[in-house]
PDBML (XML) file of the C-alpha atoms, coordinates in Angstrom:
<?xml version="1.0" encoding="UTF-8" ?>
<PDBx:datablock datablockName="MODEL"
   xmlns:PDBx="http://pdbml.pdb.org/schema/pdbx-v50.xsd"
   xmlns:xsi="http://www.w3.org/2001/XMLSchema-instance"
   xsi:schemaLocation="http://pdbml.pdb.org/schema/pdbx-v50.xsd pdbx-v50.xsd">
   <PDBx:atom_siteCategory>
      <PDBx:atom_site id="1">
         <PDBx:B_iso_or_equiv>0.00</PDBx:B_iso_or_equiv>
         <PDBx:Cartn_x>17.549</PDBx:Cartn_x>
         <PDBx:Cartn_y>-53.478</PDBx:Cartn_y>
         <PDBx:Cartn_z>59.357</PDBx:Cartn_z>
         <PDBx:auth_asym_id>A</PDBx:auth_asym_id>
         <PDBx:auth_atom_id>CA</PDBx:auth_atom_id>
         <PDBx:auth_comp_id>UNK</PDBx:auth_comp_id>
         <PDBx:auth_seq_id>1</PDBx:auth_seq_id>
         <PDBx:group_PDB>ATOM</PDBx:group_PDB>
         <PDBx:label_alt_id xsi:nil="true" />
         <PDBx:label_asym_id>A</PDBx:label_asym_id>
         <PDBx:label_atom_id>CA</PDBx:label_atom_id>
         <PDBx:label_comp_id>UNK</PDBx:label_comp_id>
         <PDBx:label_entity_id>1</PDBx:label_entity_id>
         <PDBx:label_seq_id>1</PDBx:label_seq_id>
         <PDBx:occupancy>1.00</PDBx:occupancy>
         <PDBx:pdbx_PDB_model_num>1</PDBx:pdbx_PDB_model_num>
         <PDBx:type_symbol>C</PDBx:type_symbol>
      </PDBx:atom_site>
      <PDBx:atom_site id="2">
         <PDBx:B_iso_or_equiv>0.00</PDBx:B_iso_or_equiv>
         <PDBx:Cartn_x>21.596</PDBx:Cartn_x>
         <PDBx:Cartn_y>-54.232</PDBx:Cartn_y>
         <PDBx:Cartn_z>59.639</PDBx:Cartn_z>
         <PDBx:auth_asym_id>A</PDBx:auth_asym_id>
         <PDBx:auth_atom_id>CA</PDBx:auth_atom_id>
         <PDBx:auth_comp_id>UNK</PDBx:auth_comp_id>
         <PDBx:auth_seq_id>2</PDBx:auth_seq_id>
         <PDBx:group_PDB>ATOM</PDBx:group_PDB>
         <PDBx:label_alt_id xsi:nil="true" />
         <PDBx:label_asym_id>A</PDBx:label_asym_id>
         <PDBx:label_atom_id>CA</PDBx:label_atom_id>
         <PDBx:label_comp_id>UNK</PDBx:label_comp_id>
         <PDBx:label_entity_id>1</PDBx:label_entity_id>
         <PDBx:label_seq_id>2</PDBx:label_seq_id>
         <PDBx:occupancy>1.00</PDBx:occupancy>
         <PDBx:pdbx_PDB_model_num>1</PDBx:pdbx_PDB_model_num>
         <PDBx:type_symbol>C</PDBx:type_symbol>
      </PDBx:atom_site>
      <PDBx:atom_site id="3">
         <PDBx:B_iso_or_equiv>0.00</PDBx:B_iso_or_equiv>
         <PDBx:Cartn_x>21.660</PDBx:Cartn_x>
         <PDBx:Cartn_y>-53.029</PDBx:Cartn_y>
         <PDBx:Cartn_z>56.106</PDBx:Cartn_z>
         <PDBx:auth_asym_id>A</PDBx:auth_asym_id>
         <PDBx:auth_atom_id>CA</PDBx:auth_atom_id>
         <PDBx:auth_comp_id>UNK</PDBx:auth_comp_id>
         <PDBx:auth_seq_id>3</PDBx:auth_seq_id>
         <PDBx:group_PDB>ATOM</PDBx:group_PDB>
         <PDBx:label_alt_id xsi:nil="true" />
         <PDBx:label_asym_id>A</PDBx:label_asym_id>
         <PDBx:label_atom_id>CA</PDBx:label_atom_id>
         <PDBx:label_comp_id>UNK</PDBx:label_comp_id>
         <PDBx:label_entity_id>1</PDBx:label_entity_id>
         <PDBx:label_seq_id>3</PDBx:label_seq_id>
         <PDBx:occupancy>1.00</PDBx:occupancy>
         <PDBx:pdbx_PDB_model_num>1</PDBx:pdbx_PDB_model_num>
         <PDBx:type_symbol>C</PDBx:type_symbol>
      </PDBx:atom_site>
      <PDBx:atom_site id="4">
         <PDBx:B_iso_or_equiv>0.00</PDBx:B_iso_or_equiv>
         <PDBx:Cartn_x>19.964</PDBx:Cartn_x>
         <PDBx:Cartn_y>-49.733</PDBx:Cartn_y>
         <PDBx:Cartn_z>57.381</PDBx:Cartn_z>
         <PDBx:auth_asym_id>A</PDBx:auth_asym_id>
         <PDBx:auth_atom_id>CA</PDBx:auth_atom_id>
         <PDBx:auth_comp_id>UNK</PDBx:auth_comp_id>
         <PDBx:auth_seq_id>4</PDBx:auth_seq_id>
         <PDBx:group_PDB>ATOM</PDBx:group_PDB>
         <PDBx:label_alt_id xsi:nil="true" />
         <PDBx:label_asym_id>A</PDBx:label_asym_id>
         <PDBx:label_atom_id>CA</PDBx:label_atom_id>
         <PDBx:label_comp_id>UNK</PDBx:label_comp_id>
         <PDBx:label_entity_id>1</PDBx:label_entity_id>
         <PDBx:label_seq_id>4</PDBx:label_seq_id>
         <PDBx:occupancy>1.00</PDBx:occupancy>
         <PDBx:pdbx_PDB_model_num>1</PDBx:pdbx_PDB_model_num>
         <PDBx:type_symbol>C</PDBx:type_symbol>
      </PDBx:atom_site>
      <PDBx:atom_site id="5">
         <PDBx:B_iso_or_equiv>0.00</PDBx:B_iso_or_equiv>
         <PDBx:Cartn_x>21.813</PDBx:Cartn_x>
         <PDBx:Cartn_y>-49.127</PDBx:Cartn_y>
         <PDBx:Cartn_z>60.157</PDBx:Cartn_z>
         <PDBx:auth_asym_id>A</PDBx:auth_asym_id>
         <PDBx:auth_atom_id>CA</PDBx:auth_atom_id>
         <PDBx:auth_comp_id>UNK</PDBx:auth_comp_id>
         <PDBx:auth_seq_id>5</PDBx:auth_seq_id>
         <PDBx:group_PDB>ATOM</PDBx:group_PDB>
         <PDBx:label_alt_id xsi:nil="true" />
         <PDBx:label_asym_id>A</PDBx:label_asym_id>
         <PDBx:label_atom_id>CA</PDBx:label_atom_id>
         <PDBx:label_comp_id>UNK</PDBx:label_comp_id>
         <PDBx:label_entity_id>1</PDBx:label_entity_id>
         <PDBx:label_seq_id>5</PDBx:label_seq_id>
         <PDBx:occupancy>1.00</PDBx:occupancy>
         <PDBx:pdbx_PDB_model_num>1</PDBx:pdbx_PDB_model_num>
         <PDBx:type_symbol>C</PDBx:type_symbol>
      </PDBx:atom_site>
      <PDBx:atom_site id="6">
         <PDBx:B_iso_or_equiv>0.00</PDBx:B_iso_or_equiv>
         <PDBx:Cartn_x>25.083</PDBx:Cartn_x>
         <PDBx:Cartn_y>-50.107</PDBx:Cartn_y>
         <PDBx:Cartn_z>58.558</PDBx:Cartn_z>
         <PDBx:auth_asym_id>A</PDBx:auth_asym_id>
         <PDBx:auth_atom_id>CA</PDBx:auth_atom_id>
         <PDBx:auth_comp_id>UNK</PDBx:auth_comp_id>
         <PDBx:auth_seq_id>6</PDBx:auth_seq_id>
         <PDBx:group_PDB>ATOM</PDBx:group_PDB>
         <PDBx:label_alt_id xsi:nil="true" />
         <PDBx:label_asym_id>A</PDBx:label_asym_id>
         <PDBx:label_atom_id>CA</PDBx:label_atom_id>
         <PDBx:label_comp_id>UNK</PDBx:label_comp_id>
         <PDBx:label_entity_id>1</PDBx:label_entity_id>
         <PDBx:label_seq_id>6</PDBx:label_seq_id>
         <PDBx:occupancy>1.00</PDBx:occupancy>
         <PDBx:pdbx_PDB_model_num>1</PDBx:pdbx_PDB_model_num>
         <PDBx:type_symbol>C</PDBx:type_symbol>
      </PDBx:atom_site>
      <PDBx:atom_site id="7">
         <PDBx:B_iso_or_equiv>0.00</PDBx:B_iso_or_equiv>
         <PDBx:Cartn_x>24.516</PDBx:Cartn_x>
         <PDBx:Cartn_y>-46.826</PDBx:Cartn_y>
         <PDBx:Cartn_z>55.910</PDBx:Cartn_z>
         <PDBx:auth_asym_id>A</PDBx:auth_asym_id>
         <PDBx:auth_atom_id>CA</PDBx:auth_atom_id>
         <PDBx:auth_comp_id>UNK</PDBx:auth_comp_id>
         <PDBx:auth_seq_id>7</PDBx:auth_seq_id>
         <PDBx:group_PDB>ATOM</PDBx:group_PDB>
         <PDBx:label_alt_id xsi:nil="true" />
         <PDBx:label_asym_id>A</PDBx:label_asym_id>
         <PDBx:label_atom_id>CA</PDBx:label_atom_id>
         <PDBx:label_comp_id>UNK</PDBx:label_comp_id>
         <PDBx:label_entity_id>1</PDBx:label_entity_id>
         <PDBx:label_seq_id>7</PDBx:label_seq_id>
         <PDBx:occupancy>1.00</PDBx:occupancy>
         <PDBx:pdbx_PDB_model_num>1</PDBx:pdbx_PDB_model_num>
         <PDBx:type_symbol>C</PDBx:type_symbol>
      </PDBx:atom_site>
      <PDBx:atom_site id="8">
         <PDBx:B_iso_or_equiv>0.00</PDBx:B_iso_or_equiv>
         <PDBx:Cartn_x>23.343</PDBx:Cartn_x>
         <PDBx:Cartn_y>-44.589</PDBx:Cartn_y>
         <PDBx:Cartn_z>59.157</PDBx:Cartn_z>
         <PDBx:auth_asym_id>A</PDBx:auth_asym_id>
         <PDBx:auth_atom_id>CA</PDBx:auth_atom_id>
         <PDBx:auth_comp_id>UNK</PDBx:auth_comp_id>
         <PDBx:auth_seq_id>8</PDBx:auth_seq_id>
         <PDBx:group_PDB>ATOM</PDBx:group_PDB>
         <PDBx:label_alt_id xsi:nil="true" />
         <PDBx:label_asym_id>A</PDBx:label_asym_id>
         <PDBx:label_atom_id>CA</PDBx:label_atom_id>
         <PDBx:label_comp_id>UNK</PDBx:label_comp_id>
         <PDBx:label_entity_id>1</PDBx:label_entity_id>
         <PDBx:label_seq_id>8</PDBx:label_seq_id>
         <PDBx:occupancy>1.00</PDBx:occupancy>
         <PDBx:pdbx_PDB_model_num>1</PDBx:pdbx_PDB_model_num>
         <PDBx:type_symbol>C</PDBx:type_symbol>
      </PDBx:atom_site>
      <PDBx:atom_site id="9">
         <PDBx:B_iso_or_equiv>0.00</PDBx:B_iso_or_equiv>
         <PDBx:Cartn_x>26.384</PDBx:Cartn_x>
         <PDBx:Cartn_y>-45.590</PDBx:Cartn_y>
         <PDBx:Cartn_z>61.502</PDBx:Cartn_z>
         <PDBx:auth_asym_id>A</PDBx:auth_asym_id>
         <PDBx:auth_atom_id>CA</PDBx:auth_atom_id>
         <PDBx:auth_comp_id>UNK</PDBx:auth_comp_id>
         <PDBx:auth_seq_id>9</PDBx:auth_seq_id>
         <PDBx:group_PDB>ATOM</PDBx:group_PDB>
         <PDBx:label_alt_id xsi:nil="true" />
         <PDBx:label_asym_id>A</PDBx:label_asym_id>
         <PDBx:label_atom_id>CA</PDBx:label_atom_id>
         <PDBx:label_comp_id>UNK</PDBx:label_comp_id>
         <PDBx:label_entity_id>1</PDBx:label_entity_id>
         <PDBx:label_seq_id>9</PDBx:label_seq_id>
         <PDBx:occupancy>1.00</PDBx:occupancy>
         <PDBx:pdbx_PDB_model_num>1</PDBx:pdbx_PDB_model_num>
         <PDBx:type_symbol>C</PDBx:type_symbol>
      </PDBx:atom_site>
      <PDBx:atom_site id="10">
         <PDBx:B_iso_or_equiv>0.00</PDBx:B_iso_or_equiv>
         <PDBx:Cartn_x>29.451</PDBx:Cartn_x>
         <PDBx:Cartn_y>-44.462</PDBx:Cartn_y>
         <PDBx:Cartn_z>60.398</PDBx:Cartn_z>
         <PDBx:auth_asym_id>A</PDBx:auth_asym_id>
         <PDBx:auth_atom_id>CA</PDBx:auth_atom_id>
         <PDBx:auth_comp_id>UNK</PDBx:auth_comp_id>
         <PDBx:auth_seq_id>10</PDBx:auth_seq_id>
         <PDBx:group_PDB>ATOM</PDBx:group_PDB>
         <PDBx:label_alt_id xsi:nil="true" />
         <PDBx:label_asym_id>A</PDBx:label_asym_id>
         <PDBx:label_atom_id>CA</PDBx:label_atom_id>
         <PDBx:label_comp_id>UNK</PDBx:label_comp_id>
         <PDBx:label_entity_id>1</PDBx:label_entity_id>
         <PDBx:label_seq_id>10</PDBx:label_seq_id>
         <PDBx:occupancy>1.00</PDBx:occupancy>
         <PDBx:pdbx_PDB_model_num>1</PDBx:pdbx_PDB_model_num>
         <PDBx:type_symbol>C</PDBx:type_symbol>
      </PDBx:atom_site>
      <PDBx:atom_site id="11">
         <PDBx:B_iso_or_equiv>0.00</PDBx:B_iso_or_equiv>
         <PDBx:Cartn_x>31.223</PDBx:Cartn_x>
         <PDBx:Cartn_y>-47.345</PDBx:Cartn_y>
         <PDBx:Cartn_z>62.167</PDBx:Cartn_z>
         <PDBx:auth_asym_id>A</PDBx:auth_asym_id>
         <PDBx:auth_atom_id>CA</PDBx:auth_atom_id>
         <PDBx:auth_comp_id>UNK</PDBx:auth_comp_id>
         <PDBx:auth_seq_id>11</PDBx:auth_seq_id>
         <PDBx:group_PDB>ATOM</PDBx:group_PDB>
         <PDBx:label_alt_id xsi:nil="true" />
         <PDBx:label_asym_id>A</PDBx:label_asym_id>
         <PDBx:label_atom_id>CA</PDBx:label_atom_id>
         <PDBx:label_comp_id>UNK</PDBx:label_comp_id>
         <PDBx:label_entity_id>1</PDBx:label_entity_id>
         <PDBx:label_seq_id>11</PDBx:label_seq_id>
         <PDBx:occupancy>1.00</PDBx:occupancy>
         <PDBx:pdbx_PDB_model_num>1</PDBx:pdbx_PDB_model_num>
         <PDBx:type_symbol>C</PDBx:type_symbol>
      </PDBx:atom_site>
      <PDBx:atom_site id="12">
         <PDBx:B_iso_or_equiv>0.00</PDBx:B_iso_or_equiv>
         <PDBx:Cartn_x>30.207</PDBx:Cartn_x>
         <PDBx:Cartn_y>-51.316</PDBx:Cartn_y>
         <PDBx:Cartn_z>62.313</PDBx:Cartn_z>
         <PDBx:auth_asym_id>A</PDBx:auth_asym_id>
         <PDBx:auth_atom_id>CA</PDBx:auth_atom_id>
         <PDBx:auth_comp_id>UNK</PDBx:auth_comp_id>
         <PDBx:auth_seq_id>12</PDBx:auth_seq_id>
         <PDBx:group_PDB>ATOM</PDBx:group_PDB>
         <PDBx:label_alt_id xsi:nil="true" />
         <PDBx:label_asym_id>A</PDBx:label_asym_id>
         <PDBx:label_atom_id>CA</PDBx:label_atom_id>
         <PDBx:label_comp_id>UNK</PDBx:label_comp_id>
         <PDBx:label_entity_id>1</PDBx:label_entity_id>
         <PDBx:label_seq_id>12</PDBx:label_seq_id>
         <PDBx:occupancy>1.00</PDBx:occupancy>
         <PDBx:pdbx_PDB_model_num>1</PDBx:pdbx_PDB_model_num>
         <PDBx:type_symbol>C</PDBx:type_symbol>
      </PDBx:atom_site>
      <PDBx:atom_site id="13">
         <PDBx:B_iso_or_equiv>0.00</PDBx:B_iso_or_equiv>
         <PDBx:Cartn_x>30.393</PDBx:Cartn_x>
         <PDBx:Cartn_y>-51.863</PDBx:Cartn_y>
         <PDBx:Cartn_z>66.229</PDBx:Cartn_z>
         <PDBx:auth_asym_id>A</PDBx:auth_asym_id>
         <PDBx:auth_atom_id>CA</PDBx:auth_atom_id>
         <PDBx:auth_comp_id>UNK</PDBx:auth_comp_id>
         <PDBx:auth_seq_id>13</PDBx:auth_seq_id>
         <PDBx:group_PDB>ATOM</PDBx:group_PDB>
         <PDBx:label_alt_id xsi:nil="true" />
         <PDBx:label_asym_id>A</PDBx:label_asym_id>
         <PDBx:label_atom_id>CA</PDBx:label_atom_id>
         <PDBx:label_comp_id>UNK</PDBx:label_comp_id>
         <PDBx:label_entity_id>1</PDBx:label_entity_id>
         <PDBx:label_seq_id>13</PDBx:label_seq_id>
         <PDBx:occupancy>1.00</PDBx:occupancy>
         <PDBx:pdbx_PDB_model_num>1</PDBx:pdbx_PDB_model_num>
         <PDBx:type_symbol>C</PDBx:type_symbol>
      </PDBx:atom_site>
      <PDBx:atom_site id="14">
         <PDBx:B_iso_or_equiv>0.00</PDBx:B_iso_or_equiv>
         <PDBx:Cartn_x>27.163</PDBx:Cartn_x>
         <PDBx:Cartn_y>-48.755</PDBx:Cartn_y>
         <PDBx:Cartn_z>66.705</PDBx:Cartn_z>
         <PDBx:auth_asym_id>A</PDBx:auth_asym_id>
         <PDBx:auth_atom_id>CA</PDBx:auth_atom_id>
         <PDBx:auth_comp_id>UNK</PDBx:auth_comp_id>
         <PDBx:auth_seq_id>14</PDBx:auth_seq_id>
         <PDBx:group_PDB>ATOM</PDBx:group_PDB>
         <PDBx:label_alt_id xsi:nil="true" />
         <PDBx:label_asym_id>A</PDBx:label_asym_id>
         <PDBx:label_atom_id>CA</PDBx:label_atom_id>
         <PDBx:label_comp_id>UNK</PDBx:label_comp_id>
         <PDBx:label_entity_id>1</PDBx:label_entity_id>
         <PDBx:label_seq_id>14</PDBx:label_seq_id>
         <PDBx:occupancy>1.00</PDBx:occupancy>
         <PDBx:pdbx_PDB_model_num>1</PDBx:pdbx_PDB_model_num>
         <PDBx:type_symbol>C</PDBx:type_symbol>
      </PDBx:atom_site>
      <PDBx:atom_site id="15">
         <PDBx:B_iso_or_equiv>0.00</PDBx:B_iso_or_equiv>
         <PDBx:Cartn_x>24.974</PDBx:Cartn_x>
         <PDBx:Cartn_y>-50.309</PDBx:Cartn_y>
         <PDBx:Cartn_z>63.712</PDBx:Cartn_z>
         <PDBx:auth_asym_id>A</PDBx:auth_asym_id>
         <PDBx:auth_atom_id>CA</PDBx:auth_atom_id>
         <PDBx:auth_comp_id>UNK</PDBx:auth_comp_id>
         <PDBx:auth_seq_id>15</PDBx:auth_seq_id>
         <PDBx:group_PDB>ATOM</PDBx:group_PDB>
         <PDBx:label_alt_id xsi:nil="true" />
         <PDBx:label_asym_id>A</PDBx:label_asym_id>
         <PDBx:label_atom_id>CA</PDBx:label_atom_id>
         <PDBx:label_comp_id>UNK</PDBx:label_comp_id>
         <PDBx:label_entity_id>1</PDBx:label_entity_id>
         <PDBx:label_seq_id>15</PDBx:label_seq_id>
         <PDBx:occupancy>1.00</PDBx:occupancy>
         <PDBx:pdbx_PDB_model_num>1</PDBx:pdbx_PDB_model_num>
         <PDBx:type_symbol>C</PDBx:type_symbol>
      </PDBx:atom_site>
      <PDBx:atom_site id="16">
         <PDBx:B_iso_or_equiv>0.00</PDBx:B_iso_or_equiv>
         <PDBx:Cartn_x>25.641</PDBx:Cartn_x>
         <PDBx:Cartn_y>-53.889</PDBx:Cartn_y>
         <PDBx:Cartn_z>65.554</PDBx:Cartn_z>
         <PDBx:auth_asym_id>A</PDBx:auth_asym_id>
         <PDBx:auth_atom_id>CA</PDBx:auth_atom_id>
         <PDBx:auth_comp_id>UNK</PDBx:auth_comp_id>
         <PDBx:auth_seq_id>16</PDBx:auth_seq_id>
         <PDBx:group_PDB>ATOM</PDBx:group_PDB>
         <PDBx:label_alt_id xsi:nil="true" />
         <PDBx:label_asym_id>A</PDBx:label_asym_id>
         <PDBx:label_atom_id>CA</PDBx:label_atom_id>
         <PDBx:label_comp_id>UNK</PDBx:label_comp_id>
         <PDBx:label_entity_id>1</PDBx:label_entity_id>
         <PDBx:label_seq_id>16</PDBx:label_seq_id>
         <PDBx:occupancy>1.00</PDBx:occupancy>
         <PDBx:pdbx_PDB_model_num>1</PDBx:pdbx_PDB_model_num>
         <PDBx:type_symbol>C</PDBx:type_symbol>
      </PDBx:atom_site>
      <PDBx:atom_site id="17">
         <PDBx:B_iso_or_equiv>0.00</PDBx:B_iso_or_equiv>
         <PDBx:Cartn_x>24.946</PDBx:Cartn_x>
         <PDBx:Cartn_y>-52.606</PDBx:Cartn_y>
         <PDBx:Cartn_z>68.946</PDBx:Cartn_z>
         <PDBx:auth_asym_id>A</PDBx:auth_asym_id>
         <PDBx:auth_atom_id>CA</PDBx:auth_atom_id>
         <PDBx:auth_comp_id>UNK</PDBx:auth_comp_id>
         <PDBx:auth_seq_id>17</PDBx:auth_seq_id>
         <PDBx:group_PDB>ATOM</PDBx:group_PDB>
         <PDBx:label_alt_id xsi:nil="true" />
         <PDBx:label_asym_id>A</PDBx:label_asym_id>
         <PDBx:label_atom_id>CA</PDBx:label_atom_id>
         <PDBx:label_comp_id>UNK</PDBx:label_comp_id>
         <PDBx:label_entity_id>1</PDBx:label_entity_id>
         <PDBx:label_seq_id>17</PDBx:label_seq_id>
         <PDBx:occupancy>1.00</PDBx:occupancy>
         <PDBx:pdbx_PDB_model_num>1</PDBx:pdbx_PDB_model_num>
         <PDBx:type_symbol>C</PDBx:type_symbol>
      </PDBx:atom_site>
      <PDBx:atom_site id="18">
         <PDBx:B_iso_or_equiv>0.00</PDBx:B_iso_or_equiv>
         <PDBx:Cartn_x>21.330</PDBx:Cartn_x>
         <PDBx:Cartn_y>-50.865</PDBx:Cartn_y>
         <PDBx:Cartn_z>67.362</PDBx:Cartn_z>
         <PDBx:auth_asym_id>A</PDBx:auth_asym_id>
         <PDBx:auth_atom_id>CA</PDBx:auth_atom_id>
         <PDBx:auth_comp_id>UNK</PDBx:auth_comp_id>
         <PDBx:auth_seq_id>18</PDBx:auth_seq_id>
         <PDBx:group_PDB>ATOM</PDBx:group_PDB>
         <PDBx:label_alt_id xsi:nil="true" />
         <PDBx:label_asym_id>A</PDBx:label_asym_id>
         <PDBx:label_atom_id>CA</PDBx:label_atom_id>
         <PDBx:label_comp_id>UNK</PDBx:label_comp_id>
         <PDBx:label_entity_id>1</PDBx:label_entity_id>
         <PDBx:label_seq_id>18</PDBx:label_seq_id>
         <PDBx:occupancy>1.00</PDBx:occupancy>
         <PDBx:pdbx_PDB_model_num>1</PDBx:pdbx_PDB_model_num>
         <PDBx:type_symbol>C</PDBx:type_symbol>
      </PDBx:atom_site>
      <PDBx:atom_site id="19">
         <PDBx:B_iso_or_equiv>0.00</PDBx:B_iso_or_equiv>
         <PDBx:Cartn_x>20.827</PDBx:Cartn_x>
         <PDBx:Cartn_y>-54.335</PDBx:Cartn_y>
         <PDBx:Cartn_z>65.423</PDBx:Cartn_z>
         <PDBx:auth_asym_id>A</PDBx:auth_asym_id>
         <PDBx:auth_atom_id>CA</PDBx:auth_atom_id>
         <PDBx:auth_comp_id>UNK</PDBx:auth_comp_id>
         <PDBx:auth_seq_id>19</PDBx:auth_seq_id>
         <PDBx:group_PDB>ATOM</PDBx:group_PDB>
         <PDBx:label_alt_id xsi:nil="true" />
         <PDBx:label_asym_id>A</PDBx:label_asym_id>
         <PDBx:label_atom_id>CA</PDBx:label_atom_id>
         <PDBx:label_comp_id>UNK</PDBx:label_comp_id>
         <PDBx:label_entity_id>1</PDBx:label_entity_id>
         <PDBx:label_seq_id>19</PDBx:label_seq_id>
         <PDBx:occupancy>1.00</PDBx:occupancy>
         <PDBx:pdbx_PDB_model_num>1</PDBx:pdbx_PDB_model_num>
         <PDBx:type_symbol>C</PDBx:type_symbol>
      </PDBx:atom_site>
      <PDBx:atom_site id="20">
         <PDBx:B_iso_or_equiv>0.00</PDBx:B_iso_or_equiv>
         <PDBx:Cartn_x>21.048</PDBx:Cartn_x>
         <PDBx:Cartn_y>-55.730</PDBx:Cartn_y>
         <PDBx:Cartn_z>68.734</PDBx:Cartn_z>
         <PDBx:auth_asym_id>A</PDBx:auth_asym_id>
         <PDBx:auth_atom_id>CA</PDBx:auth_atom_id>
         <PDBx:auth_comp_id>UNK</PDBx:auth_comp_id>
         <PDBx:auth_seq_id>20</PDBx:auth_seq_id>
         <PDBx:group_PDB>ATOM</PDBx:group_PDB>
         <PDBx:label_alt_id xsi:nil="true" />
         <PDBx:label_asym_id>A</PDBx:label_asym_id>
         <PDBx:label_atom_id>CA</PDBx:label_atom_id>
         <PDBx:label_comp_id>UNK</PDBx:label_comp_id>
         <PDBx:label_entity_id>1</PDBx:label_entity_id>
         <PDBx:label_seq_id>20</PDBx:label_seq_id>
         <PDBx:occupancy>1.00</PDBx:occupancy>
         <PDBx:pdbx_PDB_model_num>1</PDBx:pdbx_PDB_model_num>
         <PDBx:type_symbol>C</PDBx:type_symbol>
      </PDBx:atom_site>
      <PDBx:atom_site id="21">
         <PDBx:B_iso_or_equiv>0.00</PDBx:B_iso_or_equiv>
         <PDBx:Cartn_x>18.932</PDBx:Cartn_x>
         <PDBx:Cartn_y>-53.249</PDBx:Cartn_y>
         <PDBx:Cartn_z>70.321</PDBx:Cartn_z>
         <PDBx:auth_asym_id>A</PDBx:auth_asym_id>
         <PDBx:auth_atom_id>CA</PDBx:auth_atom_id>
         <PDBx:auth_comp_id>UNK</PDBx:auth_comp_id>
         <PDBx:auth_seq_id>21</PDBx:auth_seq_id>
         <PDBx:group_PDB>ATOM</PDBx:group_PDB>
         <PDBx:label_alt_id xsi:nil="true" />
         <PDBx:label_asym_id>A</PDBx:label_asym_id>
         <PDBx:label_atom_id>CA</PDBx:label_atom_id>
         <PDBx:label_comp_id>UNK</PDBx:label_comp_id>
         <PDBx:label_entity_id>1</PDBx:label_entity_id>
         <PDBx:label_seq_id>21</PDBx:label_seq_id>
         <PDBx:occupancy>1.00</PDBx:occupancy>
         <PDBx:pdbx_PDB_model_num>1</PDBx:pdbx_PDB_model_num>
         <PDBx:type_symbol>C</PDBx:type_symbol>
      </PDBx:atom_site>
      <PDBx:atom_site id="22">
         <PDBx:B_iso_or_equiv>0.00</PDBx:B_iso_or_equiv>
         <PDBx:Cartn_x>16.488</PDBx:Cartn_x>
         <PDBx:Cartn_y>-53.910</PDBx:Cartn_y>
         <PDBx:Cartn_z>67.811</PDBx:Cartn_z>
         <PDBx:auth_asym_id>A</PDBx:auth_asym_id>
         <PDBx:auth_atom_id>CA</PDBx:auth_atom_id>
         <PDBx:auth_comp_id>UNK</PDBx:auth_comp_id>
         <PDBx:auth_seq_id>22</PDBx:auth_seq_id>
         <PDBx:group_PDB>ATOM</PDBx:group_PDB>
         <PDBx:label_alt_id xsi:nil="true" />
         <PDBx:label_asym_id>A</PDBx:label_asym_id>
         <PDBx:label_atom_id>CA</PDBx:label_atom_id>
         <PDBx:label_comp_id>UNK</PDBx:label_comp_id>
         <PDBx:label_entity_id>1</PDBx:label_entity_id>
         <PDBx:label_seq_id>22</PDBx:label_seq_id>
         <PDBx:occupancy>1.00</PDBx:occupancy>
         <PDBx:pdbx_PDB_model_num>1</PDBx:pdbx_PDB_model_num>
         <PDBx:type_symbol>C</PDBx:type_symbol>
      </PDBx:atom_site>
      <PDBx:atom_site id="23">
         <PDBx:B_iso_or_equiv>0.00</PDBx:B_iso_or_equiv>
         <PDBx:Cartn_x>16.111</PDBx:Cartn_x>
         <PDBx:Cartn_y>-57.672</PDBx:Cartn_y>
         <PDBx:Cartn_z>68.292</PDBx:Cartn_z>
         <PDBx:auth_asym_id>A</PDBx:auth_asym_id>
         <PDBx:auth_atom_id>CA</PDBx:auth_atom_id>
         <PDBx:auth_comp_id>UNK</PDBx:auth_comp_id>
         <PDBx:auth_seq_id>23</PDBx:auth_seq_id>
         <PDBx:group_PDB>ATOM</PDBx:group_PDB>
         <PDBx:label_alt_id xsi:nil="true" />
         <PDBx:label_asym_id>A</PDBx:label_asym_id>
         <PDBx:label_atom_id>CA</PDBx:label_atom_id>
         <PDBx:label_comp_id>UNK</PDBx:label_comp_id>
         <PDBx:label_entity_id>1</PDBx:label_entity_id>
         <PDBx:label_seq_id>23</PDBx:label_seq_id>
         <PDBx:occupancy>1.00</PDBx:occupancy>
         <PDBx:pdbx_PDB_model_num>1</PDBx:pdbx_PDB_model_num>
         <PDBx:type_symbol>C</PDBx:type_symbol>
      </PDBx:atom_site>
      <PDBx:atom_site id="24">
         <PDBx:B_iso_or_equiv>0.00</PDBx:B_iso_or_equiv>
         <PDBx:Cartn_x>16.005</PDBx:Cartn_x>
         <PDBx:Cartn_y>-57.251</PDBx:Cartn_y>
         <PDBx:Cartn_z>71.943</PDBx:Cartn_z>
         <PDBx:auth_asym_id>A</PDBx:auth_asym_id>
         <PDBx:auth_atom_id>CA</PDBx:auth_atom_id>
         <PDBx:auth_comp_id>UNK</PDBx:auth_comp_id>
         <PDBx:auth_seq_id>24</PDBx:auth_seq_id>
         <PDBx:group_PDB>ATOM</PDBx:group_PDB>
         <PDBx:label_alt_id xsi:nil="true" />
         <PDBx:label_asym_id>A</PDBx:label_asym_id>
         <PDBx:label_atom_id>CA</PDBx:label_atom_id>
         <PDBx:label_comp_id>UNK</PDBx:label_comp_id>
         <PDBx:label_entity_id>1</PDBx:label_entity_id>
         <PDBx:label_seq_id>24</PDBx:label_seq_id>
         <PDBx:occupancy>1.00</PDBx:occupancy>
         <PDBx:pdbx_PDB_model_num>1</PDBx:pdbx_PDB_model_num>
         <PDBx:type_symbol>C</PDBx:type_symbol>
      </PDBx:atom_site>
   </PDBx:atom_siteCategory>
</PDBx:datablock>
């Protein structure tokens, strides 16, 4: 899911806050 969100956020911090967002 990282992977995913890493190619549909243009900048590391968003897809790691939706990654986080995810797991919780």
């Amino acid at each position: 899911s990282g992977t995913l969100l890493s190619l549909l956020c243009k900048k590391s911090v968003t897809a790691t806050a939706g990654n986080m967002g995810i797991a919780l």
